[in-house]
N, C-alpha and C. Protein backbone atom coordinates (compact mmCIF):
# COMPACT_ATOMS: atom_id res chain seq x y z
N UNK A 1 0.05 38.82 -49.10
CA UNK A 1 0.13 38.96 -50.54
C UNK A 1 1.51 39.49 -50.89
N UNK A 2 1.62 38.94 -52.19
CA UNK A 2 3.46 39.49 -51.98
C UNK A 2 3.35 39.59 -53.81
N UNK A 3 4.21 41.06 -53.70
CA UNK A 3 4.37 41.13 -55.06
C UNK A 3 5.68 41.63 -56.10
N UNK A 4 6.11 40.92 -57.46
CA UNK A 4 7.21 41.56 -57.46
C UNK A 4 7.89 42.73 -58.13
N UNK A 5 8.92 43.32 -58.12
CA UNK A 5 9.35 44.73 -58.15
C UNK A 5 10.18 44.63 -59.23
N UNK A 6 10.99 45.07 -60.26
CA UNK A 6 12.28 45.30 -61.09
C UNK A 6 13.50 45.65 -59.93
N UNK A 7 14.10 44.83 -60.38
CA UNK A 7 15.25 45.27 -59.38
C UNK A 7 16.29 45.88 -60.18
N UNK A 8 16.83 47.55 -59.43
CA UNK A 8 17.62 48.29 -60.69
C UNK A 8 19.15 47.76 -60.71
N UNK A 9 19.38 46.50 -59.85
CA UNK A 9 20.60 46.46 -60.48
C UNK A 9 21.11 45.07 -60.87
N UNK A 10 19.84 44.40 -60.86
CA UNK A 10 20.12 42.86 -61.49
C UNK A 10 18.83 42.69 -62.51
N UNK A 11 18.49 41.77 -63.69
CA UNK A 11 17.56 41.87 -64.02
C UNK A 11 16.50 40.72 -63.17
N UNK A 12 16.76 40.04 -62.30
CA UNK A 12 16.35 39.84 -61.18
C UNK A 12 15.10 40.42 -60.71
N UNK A 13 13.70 39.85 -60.04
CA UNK A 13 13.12 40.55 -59.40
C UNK A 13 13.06 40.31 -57.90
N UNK A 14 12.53 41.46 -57.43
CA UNK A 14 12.34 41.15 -55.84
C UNK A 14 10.93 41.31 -55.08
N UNK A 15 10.87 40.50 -54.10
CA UNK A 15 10.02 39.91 -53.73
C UNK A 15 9.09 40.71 -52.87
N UNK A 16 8.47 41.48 -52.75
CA UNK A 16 8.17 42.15 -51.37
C UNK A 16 6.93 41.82 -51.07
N UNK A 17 6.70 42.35 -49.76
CA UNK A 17 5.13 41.61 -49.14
C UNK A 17 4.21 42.90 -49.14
N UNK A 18 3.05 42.47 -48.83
CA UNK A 18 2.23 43.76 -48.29
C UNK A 18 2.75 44.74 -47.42
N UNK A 19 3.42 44.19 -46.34
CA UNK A 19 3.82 45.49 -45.88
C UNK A 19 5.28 46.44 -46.21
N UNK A 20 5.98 45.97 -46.93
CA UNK A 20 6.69 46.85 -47.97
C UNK A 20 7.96 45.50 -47.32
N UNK A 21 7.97 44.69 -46.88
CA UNK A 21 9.36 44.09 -46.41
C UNK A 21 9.87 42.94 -47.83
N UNK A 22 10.84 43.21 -47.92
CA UNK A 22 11.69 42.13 -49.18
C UNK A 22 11.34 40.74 -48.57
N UNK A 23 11.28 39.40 -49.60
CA UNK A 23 11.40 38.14 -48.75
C UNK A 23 13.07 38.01 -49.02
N UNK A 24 13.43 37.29 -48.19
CA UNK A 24 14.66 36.38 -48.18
C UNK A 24 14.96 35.77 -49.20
N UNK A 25 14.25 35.16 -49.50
CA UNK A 25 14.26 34.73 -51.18
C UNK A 25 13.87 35.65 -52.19
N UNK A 26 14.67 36.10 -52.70
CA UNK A 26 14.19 37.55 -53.95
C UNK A 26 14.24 37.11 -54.80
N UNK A 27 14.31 36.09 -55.44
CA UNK A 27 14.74 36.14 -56.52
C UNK A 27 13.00 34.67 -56.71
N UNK A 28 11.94 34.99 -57.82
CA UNK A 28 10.59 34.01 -58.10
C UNK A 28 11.45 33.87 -59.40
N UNK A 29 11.37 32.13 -59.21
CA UNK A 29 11.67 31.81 -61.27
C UNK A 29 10.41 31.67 -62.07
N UNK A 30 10.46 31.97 -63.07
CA UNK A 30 9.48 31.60 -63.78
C UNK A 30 8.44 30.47 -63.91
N UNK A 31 7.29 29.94 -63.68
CA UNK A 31 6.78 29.13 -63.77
C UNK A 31 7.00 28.04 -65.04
N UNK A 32 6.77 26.88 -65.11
CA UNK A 32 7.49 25.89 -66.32
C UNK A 32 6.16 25.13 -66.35
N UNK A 33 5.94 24.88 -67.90
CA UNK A 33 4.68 23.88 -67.61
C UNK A 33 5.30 22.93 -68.49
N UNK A 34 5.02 21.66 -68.33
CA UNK A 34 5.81 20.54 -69.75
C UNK A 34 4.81 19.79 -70.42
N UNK A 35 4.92 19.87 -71.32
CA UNK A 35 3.77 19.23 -72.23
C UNK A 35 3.69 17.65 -72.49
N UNK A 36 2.42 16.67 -71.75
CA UNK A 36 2.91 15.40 -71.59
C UNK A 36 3.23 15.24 -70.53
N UNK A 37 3.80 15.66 -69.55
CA UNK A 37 4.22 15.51 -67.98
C UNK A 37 3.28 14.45 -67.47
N UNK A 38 4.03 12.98 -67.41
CA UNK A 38 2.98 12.43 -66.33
C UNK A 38 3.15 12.16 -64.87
N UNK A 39 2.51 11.92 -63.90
CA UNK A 39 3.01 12.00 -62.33
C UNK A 39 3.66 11.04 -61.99
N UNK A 40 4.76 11.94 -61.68
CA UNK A 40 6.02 10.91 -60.98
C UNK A 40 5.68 9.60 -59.94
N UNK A 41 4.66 10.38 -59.05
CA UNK A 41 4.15 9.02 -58.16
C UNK A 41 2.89 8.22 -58.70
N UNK A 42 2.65 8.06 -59.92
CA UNK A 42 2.22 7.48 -60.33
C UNK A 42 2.85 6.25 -61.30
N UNK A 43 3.70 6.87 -61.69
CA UNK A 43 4.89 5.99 -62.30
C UNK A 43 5.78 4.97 -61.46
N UNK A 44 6.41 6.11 -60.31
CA UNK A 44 6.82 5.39 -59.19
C UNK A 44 5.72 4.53 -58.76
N UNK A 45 4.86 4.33 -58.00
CA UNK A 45 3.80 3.12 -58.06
C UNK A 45 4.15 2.07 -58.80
N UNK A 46 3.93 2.51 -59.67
CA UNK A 46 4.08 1.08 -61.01
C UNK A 46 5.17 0.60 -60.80
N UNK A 47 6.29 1.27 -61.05
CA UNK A 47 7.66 0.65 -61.05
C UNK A 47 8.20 -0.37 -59.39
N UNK A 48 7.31 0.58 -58.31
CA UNK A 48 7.79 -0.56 -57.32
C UNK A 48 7.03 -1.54 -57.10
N UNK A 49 5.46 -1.48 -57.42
CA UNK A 49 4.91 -2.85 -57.48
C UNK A 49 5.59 -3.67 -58.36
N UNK A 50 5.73 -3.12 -59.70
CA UNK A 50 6.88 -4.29 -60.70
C UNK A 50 7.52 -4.88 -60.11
N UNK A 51 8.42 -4.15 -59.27
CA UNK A 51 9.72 -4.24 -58.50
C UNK A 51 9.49 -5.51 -57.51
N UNK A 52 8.34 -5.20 -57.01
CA UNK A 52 7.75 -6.45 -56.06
C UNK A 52 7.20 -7.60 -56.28
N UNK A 53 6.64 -7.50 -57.34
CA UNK A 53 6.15 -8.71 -57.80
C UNK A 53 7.56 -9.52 -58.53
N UNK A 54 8.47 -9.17 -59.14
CA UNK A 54 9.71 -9.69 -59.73
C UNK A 54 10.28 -10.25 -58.38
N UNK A 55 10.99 -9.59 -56.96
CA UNK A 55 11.11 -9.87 -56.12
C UNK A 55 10.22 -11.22 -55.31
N UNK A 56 8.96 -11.36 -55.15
CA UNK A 56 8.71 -12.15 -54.85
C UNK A 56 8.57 -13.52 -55.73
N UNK A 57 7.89 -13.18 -56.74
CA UNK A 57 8.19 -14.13 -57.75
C UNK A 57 9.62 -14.96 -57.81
N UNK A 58 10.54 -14.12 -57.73
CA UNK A 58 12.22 -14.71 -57.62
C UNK A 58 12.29 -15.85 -56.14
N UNK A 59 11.48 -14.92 -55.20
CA UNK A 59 11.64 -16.08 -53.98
C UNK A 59 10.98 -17.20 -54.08
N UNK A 60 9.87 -17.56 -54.62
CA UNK A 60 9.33 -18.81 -54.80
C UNK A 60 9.71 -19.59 -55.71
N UNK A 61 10.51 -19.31 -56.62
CA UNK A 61 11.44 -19.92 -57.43
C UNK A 61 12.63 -20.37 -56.65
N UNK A 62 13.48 -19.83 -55.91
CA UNK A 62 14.32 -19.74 -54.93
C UNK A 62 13.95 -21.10 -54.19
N UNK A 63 12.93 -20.78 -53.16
CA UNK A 63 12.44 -21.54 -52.39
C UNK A 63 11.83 -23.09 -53.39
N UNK A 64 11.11 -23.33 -54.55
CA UNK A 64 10.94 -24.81 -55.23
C UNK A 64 12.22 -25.35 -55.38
N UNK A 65 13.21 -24.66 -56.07
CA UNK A 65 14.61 -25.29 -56.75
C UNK A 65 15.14 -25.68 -55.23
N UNK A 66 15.14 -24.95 -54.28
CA UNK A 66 16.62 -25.29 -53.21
C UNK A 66 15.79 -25.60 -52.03
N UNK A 67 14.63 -25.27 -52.02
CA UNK A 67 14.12 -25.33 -50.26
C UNK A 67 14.12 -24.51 -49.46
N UNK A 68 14.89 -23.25 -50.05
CA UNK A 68 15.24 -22.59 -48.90
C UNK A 68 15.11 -21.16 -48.63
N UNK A 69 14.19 -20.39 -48.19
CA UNK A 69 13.68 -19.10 -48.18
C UNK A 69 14.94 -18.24 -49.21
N UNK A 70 15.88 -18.30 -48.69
CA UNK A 70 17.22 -16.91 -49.12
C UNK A 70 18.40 -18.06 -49.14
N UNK A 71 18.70 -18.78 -50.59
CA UNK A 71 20.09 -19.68 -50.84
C UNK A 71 21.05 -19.61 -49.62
N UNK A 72 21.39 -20.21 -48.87
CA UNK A 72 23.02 -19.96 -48.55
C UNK A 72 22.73 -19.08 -47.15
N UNK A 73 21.58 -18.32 -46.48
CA UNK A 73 21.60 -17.78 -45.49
C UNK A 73 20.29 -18.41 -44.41
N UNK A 74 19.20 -18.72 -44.62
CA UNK A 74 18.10 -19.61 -44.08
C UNK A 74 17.71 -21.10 -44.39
């Protein structure tokens, strides 16, 4: 359990544990909540399936017009 202290010479707090030792990291920021926040990997999802379906879609277009898996290299 760790809890924190006023520190008298920064307005800074510090971190200490149950048994009276400082952490290494002294300094806890404030918690942030954002209003509306939606999940990044949920978004990400979307955006790389998009990403994939545009991508493949492009190759079978690729491949009717020319024949050829990747123009100019297969």
């Amino acid at each position: 359990m760790t809890t924190s202290t006023p520190s008298l010479t920064a307005k800074k707090s510090l971190v200490v544990t149950e048994y009276g030792k400082q952490n290494v990291f002294a300094y806890e920021p404030p918690i942030q909540l954002e209003e509306g926040y939606s999940s990044y990997s949920k978004e990400a999802e979307k955006t790389n399936g998009r990403w994939a379906m545009i991508g493949f879609v492009s190759l079978m277009v690729s491949y009717v017009f020319t024949g050829q898996v990747l123009p100019g290299v297969f």
